[in-house]
C-alpha atoms as a PDB file:
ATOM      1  CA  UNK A   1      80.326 102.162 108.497  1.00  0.00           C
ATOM      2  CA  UNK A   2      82.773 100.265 110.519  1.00  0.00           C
ATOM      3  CA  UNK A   3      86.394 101.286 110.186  1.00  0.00           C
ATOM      4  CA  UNK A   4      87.649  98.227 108.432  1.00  0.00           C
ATOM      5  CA  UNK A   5      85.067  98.516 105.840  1.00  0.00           C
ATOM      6  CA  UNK A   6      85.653 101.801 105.408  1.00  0.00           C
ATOM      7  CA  UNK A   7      89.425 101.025 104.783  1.00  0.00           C
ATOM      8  CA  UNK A   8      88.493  98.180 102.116  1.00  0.00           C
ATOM      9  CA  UNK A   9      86.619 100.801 100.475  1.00  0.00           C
ATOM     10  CA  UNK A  10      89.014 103.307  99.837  1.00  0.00           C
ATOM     11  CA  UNK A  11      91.938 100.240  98.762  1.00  0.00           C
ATOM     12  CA  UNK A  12      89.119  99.503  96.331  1.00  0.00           C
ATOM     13  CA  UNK A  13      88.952 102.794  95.005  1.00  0.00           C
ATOM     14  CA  UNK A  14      92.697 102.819  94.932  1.00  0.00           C
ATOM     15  CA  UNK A  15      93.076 100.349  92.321  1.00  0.00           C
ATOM     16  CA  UNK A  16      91.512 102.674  89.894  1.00  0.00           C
ATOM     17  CA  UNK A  17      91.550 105.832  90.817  1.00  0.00           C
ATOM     18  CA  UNK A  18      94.777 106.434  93.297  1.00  0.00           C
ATOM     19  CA  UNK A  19      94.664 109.610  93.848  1.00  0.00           C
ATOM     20  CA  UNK A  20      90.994 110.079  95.205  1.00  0.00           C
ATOM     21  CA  UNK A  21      91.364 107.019  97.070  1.00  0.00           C
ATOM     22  CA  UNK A  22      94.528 109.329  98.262  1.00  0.00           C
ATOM     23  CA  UNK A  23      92.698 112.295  98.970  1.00  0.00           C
ATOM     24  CA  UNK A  24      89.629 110.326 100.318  1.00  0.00           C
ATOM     25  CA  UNK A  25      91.545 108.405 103.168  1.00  0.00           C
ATOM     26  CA  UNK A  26      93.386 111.657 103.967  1.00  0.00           C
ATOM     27  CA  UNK A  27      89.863 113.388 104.610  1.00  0.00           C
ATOM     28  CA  UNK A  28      88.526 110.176 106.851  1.00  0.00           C
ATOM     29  CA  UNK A  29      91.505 110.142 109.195  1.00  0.00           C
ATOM     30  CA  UNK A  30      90.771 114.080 109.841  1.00  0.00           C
ATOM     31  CA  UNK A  31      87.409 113.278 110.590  1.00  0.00           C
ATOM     32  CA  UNK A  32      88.650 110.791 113.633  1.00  0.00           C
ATOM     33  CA  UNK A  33      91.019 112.825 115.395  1.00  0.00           C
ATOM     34  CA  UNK A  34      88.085 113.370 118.694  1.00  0.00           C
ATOM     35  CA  UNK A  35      89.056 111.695 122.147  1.00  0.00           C
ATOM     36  CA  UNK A  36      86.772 109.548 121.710  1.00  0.00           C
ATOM     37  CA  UNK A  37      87.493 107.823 119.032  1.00  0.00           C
ATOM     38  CA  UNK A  38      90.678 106.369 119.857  1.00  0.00           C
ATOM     39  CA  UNK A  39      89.590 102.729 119.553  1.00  0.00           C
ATOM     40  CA  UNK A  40      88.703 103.503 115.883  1.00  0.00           C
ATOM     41  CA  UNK A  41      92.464 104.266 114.989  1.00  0.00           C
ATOM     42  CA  UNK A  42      93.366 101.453 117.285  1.00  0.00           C
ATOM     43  CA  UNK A  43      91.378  98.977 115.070  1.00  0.00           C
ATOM     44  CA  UNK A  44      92.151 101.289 111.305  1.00  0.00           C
ATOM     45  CA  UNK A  45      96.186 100.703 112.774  1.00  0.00           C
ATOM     46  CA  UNK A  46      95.469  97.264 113.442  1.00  0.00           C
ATOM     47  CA  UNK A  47      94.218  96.920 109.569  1.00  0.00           C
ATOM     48  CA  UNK A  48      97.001  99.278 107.816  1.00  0.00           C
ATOM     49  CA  UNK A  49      99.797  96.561 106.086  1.00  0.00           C
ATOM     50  CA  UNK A  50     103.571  97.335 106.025  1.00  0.00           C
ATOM     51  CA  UNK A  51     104.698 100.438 104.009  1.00  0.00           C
ATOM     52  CA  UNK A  52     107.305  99.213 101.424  1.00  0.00           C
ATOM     53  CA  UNK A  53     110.950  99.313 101.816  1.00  0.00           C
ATOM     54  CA  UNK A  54     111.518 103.039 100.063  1.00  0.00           C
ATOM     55  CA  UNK A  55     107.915 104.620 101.809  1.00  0.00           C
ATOM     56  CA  UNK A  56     107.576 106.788 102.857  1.00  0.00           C
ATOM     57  CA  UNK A  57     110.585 109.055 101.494  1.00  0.00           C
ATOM     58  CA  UNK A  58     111.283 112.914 101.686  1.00  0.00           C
ATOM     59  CA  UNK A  59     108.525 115.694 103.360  1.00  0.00           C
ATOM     60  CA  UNK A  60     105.676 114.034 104.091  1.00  0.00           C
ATOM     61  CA  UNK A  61     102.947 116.409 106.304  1.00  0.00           C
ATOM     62  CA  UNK A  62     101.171 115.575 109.020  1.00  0.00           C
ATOM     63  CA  UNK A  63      98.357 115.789 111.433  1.00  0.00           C
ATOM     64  CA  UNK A  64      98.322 115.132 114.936  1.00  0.00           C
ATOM     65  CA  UNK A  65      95.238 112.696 115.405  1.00  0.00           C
ATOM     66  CA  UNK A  66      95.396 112.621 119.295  1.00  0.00           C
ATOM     67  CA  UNK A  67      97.670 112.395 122.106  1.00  0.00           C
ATOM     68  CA  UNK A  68      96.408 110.739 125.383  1.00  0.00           C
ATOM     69  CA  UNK A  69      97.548 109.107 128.620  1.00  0.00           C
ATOM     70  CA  UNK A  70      99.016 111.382 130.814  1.00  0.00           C
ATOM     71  CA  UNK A  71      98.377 114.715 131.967  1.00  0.00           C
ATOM     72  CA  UNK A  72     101.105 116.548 130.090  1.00  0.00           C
ATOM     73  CA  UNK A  73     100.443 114.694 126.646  1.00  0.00           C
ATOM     74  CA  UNK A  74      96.180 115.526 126.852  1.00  0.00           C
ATOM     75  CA  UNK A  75      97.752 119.047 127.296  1.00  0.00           C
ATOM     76  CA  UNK A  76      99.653 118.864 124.735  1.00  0.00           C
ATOM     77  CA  UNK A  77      96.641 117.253 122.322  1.00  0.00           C
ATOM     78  CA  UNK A  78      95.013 120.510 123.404  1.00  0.00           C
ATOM     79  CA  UNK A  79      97.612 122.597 122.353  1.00  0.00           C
ATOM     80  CA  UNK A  80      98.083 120.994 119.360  1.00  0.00           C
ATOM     81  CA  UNK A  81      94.334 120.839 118.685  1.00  0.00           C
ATOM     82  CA  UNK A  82      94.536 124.581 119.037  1.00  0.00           C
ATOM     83  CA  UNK A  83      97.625 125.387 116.671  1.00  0.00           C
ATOM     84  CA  UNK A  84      95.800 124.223 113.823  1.00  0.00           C
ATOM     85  CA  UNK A  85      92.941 126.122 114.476  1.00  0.00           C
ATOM     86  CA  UNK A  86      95.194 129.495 114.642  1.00  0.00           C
ATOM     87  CA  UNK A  87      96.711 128.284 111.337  1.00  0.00           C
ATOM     88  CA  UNK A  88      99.288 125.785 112.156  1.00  0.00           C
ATOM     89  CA  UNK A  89     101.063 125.952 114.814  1.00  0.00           C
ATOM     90  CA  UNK A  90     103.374 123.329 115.562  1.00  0.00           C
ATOM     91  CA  UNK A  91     103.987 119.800 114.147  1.00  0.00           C
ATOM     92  CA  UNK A  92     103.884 119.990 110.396  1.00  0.00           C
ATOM     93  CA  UNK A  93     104.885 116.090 109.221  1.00  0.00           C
ATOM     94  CA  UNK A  94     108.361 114.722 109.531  1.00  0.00           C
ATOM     95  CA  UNK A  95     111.075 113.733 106.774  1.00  0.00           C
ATOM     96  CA  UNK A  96     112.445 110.526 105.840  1.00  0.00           C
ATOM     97  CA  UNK A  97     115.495 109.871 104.073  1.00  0.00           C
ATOM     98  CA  UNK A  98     115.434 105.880 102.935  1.00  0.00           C
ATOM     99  CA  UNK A  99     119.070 105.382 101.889  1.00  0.00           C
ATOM    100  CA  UNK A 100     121.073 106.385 105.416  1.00  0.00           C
ATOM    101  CA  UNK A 101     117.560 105.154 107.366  1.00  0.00           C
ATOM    102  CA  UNK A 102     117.447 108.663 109.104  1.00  0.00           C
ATOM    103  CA  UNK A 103     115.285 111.683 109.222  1.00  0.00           C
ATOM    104  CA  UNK A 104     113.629 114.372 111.223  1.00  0.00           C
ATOM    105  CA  UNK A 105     109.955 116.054 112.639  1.00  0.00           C
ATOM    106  CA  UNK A 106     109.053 119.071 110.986  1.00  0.00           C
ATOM    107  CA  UNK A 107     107.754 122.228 112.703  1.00  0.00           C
ATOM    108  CA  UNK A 108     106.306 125.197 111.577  1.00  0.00           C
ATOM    109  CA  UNK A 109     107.823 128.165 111.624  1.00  0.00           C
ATOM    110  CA  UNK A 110     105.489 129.790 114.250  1.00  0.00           C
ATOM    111  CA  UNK A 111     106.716 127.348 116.622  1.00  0.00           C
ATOM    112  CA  UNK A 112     109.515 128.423 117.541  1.00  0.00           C
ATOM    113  CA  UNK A 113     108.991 130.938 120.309  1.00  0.00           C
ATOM    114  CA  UNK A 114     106.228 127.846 122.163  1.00  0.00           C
ATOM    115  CA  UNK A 115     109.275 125.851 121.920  1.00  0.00           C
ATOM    116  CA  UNK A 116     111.154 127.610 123.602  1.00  0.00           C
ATOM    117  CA  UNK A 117     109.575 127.928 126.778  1.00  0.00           C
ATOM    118  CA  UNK A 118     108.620 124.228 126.725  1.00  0.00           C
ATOM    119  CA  UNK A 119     112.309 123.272 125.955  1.00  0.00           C
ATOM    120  CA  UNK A 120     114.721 126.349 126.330  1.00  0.00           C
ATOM    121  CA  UNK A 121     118.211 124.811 125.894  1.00  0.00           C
ATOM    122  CA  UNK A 122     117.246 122.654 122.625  1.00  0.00           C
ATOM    123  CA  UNK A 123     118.487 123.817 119.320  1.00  0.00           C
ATOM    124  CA  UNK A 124     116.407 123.497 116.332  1.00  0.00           C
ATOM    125  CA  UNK A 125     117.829 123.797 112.776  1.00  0.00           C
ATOM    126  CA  UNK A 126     116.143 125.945 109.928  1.00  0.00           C
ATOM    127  CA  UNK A 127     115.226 124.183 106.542  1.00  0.00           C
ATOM    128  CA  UNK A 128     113.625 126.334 104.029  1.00  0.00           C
ATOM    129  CA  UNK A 129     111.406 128.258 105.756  1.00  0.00           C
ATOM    130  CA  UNK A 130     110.209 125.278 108.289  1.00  0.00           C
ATOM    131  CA  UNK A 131     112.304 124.282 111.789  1.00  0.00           C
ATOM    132  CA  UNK A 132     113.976 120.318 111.994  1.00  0.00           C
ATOM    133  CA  UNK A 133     114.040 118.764 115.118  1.00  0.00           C
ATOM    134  CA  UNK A 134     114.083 115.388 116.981  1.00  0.00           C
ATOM    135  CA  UNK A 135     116.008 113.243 114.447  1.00  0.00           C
ATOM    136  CA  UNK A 136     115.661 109.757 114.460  1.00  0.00           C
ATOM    137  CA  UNK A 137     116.321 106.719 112.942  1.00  0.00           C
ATOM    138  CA  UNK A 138     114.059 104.712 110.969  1.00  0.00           C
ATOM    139  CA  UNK A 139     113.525 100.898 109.528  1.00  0.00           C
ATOM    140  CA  UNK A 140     110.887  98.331 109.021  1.00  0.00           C
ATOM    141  CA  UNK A 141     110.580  95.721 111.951  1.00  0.00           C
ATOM    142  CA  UNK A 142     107.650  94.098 114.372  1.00  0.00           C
ATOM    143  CA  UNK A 143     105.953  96.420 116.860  1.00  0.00           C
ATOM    144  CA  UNK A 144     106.463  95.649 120.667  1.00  0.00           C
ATOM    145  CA  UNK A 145     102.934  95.112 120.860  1.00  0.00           C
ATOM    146  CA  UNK A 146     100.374  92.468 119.925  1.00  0.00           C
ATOM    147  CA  UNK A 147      99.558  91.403 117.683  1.00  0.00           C
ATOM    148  CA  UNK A 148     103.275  92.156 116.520  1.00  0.00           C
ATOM    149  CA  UNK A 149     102.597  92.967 112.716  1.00  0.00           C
ATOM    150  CA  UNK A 150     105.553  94.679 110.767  1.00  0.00           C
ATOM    151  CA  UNK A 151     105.709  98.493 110.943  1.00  0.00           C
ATOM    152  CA  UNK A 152     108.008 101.198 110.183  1.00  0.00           C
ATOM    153  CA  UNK A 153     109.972 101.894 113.356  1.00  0.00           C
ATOM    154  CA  UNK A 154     110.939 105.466 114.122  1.00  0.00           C
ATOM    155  CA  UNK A 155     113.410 105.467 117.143  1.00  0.00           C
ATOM    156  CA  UNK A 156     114.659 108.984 118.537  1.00  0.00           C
ATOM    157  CA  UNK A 157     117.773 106.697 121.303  1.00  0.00           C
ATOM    158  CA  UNK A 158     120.783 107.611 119.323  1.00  0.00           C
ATOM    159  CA  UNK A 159     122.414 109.371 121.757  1.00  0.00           C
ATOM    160  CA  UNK A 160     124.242 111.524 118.632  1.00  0.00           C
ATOM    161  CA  UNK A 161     121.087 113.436 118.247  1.00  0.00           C
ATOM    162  CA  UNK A 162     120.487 115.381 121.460  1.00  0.00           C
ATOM    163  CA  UNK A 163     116.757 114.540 121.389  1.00  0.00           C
ATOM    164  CA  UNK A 164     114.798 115.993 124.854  1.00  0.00           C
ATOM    165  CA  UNK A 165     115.078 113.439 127.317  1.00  0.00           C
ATOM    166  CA  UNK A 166     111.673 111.995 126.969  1.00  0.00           C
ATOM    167  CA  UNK A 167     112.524 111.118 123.222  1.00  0.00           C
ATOM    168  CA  UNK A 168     114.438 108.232 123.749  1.00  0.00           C
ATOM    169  CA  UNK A 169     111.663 106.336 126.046  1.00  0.00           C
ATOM    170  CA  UNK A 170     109.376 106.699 122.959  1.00  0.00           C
ATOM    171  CA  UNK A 171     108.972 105.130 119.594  1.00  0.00           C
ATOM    172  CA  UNK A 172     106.378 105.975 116.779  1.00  0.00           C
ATOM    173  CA  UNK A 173     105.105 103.261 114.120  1.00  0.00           C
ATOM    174  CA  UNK A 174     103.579 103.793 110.705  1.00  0.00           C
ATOM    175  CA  UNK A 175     101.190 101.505 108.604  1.00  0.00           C
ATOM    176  CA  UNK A 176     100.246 102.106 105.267  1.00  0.00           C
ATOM    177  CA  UNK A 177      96.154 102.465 104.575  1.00  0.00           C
ATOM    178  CA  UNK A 178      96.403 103.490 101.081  1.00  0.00           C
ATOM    179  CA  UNK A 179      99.506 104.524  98.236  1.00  0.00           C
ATOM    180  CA  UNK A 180     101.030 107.469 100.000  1.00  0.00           C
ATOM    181  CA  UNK A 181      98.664 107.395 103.275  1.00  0.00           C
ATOM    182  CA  UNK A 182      99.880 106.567 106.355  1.00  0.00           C
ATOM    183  CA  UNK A 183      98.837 105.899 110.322  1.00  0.00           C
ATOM    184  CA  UNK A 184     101.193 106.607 112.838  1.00  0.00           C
ATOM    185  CA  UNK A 185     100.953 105.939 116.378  1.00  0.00           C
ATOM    186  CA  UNK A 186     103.566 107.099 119.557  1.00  0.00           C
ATOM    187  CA  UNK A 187     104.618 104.345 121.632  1.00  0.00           C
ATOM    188  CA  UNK A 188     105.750 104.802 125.291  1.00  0.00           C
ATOM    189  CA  UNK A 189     108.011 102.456 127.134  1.00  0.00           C
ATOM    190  CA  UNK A 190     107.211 102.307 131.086  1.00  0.00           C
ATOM    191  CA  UNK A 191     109.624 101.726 133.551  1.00  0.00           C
ATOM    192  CA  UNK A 192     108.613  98.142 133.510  1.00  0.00           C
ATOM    193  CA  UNK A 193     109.761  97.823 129.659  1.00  0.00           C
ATOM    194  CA  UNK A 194     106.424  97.737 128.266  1.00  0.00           C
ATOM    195  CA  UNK A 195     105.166  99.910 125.821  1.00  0.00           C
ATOM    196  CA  UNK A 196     101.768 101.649 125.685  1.00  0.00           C
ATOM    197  CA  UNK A 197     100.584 103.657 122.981  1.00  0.00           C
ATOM    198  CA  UNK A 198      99.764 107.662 123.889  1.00  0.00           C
ATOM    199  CA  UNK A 199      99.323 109.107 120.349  1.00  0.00           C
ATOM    200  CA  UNK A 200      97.975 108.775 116.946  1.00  0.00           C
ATOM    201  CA  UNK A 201      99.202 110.722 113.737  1.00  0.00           C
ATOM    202  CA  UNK A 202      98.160 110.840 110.248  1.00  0.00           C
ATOM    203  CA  UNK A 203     101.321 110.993 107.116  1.00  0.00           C
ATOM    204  CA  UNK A 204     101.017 111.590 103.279  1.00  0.00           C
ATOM    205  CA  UNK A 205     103.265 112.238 100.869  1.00  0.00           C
ATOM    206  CA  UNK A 206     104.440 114.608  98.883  1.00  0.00           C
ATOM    207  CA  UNK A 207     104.378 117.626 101.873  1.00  0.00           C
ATOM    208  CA  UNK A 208     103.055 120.200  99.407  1.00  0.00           C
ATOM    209  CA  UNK A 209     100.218 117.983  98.901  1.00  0.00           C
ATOM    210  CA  UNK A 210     100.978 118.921  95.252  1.00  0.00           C
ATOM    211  CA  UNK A 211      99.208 115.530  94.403  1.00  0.00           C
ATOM    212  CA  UNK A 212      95.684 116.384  96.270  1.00  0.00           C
END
């Protein structure tokens, strides 16, 4: 079934039954996560609509879909890839608080020692029993790219943070598929100004996945 179908299908099923349509879309994104399927998330982005002004808001986990485009980041979609096979290692989902706009990536706890030989003299916080990192600022606003539709921004540039020095050349942008469901993709800006996408990342809400 072709991506957008599937997609009407499961907004369908939403309408009556929320939280399998929930569950359901959750499932199908973590069935597209292989290299080769990057033009299907290009085309299920394309087809996600703007998440409302308060979504998404507080933990939401994540999965890493698939990183691509230069050496370092396919290394790092292997790495990744190989985390959550050895129980999750690494990115967990990121937080959002909607009144001050901000908010922060989530990392296991198991990451911290990788961490720190990929990026020795950056501090991470402890929340609960998870790591915060690479704060950022988030609102709702047109992508850089064509065909321009309205995501949720999330820009790492405010100097106040101490991001890595990558962070600030990067942006990520989230869609809505279903209530609670989101797409995510990493944008990178080139030296010429334009920006190029090099990941894709699923989001649902609540974390605990207390829901489903």
């Amino acid at each position: 079934m072709a991506p957008a179908d599937r997609l009407e299908q499961l907004r369908a099923l939403a309408v009556d039954n929320p939280e399998a349509a929930r569950r359901e879309a959750w499932d199908w994104l973590n069935g597209i996560r292989a290299p080769r399927d990057r033009e299907k998330l290009m085309t299920v982005f394309a087809s996600g609509t703007t998440p409302a002004p308060q979504s998404p808001s507080g933990e939401c986990e994540g999965r890493v879909l698939g990183l691509f485009g230069t050496p370092f980041l396919a290394f790092t979609d292997r790495m990744a890839r190989l985390g959550q096979l050895l129980g999750g290692i690494g990115w967990a989902g990121k937080t959002f608080d909607t009144e001050s706009g901000t908010g922060y990536n989530r990392l296991t706890p198991f990451s911290r020692v990788p961490m720190f030989f990929v990026m020795p003299r950056y501090r991470f916080k402890r929340v609960g029993a998870e790591l915060a990192a690479f704060s950022f600022d988030h609102r709702i606003e047109p992508t850089p790219l064509s065909p321009r539709q309205e995501v949720r921004s999330i820009v790492y540039s405010n100097p106040a943070y101490g991001n890595p020095l990558m962070l600030p050349s990067t942006r990520d942008e989230l869609v809505e598929l279903v209530p609670d469901v989101y797409l995510g993709r990493a944008l990178l800006q080139e030296d010429s100004g334009e920006w190029r996408p090099v990941a894709y990342f699923a989001l649902r809400e609540p974390a605990t996945g207390a829901r489903g």
